[in-house]
C-alpha atoms as a PDB file:
ATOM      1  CA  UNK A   1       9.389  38.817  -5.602  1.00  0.00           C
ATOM      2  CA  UNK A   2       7.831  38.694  -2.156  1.00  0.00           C
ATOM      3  CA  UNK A   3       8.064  35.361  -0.327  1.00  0.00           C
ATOM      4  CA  UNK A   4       5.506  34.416   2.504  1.00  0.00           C
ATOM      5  CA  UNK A   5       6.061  31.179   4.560  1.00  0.00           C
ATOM      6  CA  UNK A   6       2.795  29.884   5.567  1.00  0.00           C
ATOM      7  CA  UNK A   7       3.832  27.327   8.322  1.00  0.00           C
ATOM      8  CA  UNK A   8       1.990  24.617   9.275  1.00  0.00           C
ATOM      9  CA  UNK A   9      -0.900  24.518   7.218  1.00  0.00           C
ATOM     10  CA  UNK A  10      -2.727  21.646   8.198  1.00  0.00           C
ATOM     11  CA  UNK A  11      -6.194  19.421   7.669  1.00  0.00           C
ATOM     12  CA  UNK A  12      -9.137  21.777   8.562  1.00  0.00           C
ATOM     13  CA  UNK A  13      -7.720  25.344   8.296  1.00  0.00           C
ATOM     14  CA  UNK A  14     -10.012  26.408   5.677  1.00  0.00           C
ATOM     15  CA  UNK A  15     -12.352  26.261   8.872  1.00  0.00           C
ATOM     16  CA  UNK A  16     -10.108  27.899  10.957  1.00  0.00           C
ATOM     17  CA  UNK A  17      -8.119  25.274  12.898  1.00  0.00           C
ATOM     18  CA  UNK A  18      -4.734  26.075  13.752  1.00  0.00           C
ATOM     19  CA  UNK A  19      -3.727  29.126  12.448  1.00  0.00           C
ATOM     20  CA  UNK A  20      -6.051  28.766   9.181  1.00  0.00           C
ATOM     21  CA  UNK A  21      -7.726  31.753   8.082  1.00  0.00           C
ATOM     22  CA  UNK A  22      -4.993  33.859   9.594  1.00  0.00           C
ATOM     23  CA  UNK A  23      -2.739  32.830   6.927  1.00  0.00           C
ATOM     24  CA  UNK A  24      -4.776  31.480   4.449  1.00  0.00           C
ATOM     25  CA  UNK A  25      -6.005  35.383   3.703  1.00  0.00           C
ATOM     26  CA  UNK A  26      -2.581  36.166   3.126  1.00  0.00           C
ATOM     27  CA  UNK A  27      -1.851  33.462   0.625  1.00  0.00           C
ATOM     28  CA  UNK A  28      -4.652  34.788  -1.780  1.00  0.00           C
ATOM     29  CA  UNK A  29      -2.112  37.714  -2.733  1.00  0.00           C
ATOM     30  CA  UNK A  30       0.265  35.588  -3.783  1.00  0.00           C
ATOM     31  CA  UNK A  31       0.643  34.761  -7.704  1.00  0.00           C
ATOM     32  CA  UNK A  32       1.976  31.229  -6.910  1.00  0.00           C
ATOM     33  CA  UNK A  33       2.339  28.622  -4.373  1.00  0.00           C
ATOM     34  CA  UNK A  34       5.369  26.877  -3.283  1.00  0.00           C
ATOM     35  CA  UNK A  35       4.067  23.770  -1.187  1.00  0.00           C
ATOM     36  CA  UNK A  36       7.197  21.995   0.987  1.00  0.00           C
ATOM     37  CA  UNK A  37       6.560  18.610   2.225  1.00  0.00           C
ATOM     38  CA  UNK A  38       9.233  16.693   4.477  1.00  0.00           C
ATOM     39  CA  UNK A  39      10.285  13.684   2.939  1.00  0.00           C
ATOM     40  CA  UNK A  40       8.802  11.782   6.017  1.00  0.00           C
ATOM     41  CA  UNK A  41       5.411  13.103   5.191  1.00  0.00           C
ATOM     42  CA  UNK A  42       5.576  11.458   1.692  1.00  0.00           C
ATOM     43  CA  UNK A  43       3.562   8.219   1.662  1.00  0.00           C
ATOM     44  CA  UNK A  44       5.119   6.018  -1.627  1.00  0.00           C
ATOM     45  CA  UNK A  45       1.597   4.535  -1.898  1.00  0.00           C
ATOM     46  CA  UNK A  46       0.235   7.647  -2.818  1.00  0.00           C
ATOM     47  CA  UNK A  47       2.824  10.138  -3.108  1.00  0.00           C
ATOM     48  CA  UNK A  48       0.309  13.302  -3.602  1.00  0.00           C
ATOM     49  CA  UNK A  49      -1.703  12.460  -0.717  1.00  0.00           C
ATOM     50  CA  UNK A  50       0.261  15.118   1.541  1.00  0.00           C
ATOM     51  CA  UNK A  51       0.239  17.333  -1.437  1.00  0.00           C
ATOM     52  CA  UNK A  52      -3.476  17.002  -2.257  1.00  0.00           C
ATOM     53  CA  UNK A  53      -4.432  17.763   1.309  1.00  0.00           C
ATOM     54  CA  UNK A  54      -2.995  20.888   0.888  1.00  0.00           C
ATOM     55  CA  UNK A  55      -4.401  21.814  -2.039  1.00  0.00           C
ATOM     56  CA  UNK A  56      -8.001  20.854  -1.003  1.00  0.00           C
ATOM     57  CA  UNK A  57      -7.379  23.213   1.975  1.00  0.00           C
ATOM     58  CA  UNK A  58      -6.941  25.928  -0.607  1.00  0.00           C
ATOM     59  CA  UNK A  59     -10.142  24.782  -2.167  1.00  0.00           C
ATOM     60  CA  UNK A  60     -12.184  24.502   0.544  1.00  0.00           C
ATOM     61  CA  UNK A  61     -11.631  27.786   1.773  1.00  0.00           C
ATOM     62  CA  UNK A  62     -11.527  29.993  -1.827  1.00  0.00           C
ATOM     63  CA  UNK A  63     -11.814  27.867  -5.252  1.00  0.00           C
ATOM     64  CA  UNK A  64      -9.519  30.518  -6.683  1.00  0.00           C
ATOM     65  CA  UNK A  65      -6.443  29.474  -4.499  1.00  0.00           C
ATOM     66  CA  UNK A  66      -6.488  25.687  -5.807  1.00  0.00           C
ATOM     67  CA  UNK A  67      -5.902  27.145  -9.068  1.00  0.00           C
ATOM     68  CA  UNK A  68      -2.867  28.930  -8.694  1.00  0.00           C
ATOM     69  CA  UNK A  69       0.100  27.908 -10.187  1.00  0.00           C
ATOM     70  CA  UNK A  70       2.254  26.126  -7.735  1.00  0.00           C
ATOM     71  CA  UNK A  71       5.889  24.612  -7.474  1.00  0.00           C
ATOM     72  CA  UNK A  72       5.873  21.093  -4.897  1.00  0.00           C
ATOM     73  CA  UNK A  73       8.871  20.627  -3.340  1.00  0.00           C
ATOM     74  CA  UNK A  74      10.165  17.812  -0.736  1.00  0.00           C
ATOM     75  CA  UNK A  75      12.479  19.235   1.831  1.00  0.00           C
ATOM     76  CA  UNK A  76      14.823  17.361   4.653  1.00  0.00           C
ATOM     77  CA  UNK A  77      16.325  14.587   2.079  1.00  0.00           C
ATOM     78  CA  UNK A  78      19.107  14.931   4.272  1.00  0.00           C
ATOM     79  CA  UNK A  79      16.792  12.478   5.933  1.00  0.00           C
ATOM     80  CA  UNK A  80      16.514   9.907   3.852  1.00  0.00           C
ATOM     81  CA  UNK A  81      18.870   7.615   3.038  1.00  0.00           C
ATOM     82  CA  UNK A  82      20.188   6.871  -0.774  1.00  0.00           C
ATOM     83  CA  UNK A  83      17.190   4.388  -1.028  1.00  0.00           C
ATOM     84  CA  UNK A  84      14.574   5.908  -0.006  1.00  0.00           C
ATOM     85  CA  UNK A  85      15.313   9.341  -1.629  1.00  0.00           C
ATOM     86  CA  UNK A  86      15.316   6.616  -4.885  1.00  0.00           C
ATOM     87  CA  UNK A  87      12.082   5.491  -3.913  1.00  0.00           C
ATOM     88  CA  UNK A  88      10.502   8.998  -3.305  1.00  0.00           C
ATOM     89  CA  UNK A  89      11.611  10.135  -6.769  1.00  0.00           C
ATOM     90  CA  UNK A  90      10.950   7.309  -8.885  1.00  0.00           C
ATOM     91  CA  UNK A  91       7.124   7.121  -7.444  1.00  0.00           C
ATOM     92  CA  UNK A  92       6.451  10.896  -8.697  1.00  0.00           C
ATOM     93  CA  UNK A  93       8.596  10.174 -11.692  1.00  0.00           C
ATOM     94  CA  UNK A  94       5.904   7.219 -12.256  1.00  0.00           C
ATOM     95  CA  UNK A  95       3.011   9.950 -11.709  1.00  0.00           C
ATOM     96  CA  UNK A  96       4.956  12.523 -14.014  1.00  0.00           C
ATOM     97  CA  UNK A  97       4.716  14.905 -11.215  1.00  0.00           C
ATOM     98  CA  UNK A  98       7.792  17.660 -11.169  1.00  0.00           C
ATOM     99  CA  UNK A  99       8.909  17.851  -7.825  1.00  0.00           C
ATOM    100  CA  UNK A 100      11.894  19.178  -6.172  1.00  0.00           C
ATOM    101  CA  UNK A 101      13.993  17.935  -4.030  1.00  0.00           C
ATOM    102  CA  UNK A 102      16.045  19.965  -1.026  1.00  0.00           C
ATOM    103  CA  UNK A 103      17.288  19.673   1.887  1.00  0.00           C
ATOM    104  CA  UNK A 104      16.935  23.195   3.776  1.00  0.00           C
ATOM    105  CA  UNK A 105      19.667  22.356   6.399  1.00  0.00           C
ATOM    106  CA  UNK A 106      22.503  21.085   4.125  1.00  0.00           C
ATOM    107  CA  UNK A 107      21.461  23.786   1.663  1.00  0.00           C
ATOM    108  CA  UNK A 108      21.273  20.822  -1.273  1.00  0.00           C
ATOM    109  CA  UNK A 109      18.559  21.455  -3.731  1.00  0.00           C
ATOM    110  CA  UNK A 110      18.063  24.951  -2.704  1.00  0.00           C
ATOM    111  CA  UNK A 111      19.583  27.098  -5.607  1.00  0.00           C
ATOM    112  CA  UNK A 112      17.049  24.465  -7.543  1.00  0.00           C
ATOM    113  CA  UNK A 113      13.944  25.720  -5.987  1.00  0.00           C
ATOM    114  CA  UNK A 114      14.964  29.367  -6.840  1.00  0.00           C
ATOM    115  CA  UNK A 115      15.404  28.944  -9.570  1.00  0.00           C
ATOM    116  CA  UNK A 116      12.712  27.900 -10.270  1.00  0.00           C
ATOM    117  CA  UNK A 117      10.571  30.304  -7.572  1.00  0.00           C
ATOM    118  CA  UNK A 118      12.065  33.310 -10.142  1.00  0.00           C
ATOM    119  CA  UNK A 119      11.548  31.557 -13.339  1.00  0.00           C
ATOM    120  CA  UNK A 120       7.865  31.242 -12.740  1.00  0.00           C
ATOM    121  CA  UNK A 121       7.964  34.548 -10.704  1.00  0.00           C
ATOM    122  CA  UNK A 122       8.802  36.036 -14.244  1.00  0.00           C
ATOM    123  CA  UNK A 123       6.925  33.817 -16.782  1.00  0.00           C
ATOM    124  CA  UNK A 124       3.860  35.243 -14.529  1.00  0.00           C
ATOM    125  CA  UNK A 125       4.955  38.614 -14.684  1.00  0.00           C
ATOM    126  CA  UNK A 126       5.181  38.562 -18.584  1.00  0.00           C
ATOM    127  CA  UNK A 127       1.618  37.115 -18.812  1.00  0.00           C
ATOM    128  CA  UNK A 128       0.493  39.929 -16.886  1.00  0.00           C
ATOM    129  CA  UNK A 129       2.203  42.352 -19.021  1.00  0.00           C
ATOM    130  CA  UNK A 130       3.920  44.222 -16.152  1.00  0.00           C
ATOM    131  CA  UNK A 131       6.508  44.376 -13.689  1.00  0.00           C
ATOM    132  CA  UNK A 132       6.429  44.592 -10.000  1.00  0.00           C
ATOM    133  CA  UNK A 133       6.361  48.274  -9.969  1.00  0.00           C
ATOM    134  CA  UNK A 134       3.466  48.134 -12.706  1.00  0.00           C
ATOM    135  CA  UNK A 135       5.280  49.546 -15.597  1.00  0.00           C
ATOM    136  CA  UNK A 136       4.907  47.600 -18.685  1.00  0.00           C
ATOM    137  CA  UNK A 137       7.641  46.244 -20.436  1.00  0.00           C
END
């Protein structure tokens, strides 16, 4: 599995603000998407908000990238104290949104993410009948 970090993707980089279409090409190899907001991004009011601008820069600047599979992850609960990290997980748990929680820096949460990065990493690779060196299986 190949992993990419695409830092910093923000609000108008499907028209080439910030580092936009620099990444953004590079992101269309990919089979999936692992979007990592900080918990201080995460707005309880709307919990997907930081999530859905992401995904509408995808849209905005191929279709075909909003539609990849993706993994959403919250990073830095190191953060957040006991309460809010509640609060944070019981408004996604309301939405019946999987999330995952980490916090990079403590390494809590990160085995989690893995996890599941290889798990879907494989499930795709079965439903595309090869492997990474394109031999079949």
């Amino acid at each position: 599995m190949v992993v990419a970090d695409i830092p910093g993707l923000i609000e108008g980089a499907h028209s080439g603000i910030g580092l936009g279409h620099t990444f953004l090409r590079h992101v269309e190899r990919s089979r999936f998407l692992v979007h990592i907001l900080s918990i201080e991004d995460v707005n309880l009011e709307d919990p997907l908000a930081g999530f859905q601008i992401l995904d509408e820069e995808l849209r905005l600047f191929d279709p075909a990238l909003a539609q990849k599979p993706q993994l959403r992850v919250i990073n830095k609960i190191d953060v957040a104290t006991t309460e809010q990290l509640d609060e944070v997980r019981a408004a996604f748990d309301r939405l019946g949104v999987a999330v995952y929680f980490m916090s990079a820096l403590e390494h809590v949460g990160v085995d989690n993410v893995l996890e599941a990065m290889w798990a879907r990493h494989e499930i795709l690779l079965a439903s595309e009948g090869g492997s990474e060196d394109g031999t079949e299986h």
